[in-house]
Protein backbone atom coordinates (compact mmCIF):
# COMPACT_ATOMS: atom_id res chain seq x y z
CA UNK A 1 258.56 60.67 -39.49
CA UNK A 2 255.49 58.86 -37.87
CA UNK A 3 255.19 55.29 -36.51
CA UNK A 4 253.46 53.75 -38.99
CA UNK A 5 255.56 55.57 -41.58
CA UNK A 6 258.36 53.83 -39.67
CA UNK A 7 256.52 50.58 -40.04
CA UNK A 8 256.21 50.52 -42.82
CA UNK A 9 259.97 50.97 -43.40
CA UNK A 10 260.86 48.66 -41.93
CA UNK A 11 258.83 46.45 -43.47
CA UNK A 12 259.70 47.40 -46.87
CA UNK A 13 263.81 46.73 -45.90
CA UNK A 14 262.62 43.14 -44.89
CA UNK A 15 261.20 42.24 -48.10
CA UNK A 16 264.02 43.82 -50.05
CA UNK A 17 266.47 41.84 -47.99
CA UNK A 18 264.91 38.63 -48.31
CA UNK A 19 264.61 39.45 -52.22
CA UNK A 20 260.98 39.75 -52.13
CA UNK A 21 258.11 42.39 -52.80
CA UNK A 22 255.28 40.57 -50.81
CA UNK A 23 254.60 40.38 -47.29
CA UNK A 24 252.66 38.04 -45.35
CA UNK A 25 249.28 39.35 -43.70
CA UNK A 26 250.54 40.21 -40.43
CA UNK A 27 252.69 42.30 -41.73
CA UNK A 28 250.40 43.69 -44.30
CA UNK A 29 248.16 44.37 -41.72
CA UNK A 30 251.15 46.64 -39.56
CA UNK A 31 251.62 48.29 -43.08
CA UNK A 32 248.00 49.33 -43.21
CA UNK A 33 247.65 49.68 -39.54
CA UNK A 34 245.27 48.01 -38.47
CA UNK A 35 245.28 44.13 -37.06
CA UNK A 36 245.33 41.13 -38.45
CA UNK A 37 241.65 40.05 -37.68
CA UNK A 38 240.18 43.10 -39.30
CA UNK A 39 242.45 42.32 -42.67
CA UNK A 40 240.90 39.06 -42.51
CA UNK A 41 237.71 40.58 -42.45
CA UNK A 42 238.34 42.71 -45.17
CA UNK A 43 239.32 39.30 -47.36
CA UNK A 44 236.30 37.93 -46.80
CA UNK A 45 233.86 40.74 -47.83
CA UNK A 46 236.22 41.12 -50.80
CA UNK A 47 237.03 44.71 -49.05
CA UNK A 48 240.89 45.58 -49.16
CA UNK A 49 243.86 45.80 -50.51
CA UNK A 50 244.38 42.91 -53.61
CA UNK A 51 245.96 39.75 -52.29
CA UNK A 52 247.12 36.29 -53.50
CA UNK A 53 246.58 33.56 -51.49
CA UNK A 54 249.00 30.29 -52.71
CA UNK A 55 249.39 27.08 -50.78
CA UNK A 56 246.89 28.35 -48.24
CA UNK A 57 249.24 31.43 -47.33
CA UNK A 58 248.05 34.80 -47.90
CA UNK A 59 250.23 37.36 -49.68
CA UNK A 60 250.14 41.15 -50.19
CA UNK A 61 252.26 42.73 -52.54
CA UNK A 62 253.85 46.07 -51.12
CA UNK A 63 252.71 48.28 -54.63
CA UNK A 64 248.87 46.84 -53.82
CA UNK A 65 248.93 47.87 -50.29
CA UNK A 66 250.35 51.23 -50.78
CA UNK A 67 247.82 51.81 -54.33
CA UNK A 68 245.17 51.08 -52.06
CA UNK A 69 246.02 53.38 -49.29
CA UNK A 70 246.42 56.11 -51.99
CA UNK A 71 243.28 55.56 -52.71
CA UNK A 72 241.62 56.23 -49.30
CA UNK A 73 242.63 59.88 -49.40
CA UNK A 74 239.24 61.56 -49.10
CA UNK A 75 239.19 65.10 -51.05
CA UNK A 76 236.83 67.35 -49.15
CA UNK A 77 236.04 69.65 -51.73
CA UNK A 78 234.17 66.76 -54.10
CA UNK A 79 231.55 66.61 -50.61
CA UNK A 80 234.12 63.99 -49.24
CA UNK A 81 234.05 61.09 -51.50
CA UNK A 82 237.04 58.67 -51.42
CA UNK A 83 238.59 58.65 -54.80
């Protein structure tokens, strides 16, 4: 098991304890692992994982986040395109 796989355990068991499958950015951010500033980054060039943003907070449902990492997996024998 790796850190961030570990992570993102973790984070996963908080939502589903609170009753929830959203996470805030912060933690979206850990999830993806990277920070919080570069996420915000991301929103603004419309790069990124989907996200809601309601009431002026900013939420990232745990299915977007991981359908978007699936679909950084770069296949090297298509000449390294991301899929």
């Amino acid at each position: 098991m790796t850190f961030t796989t570990t992570i993102r355990e973790k984070i996963r068991a908080d939502a589903r304890h609170e009753g929830r499958d959203f996470t805030n950015s912060a933690s979206a951010a850990d999830y993806l692992g990277v920070t919080d500033g570069t996420l915000r980054k991301w929103r603004m060039r419309r790069y990124g994982p989907r996200f809601q943003k309601i009431g002026g907070e900013v939420r990232y449902y745990l299915s977007d986040l991981d359908a978007w990492l699936d679909a950084q997996f770069v296949d090297s024998s298509d000449g390294g395109e991301a899929r």
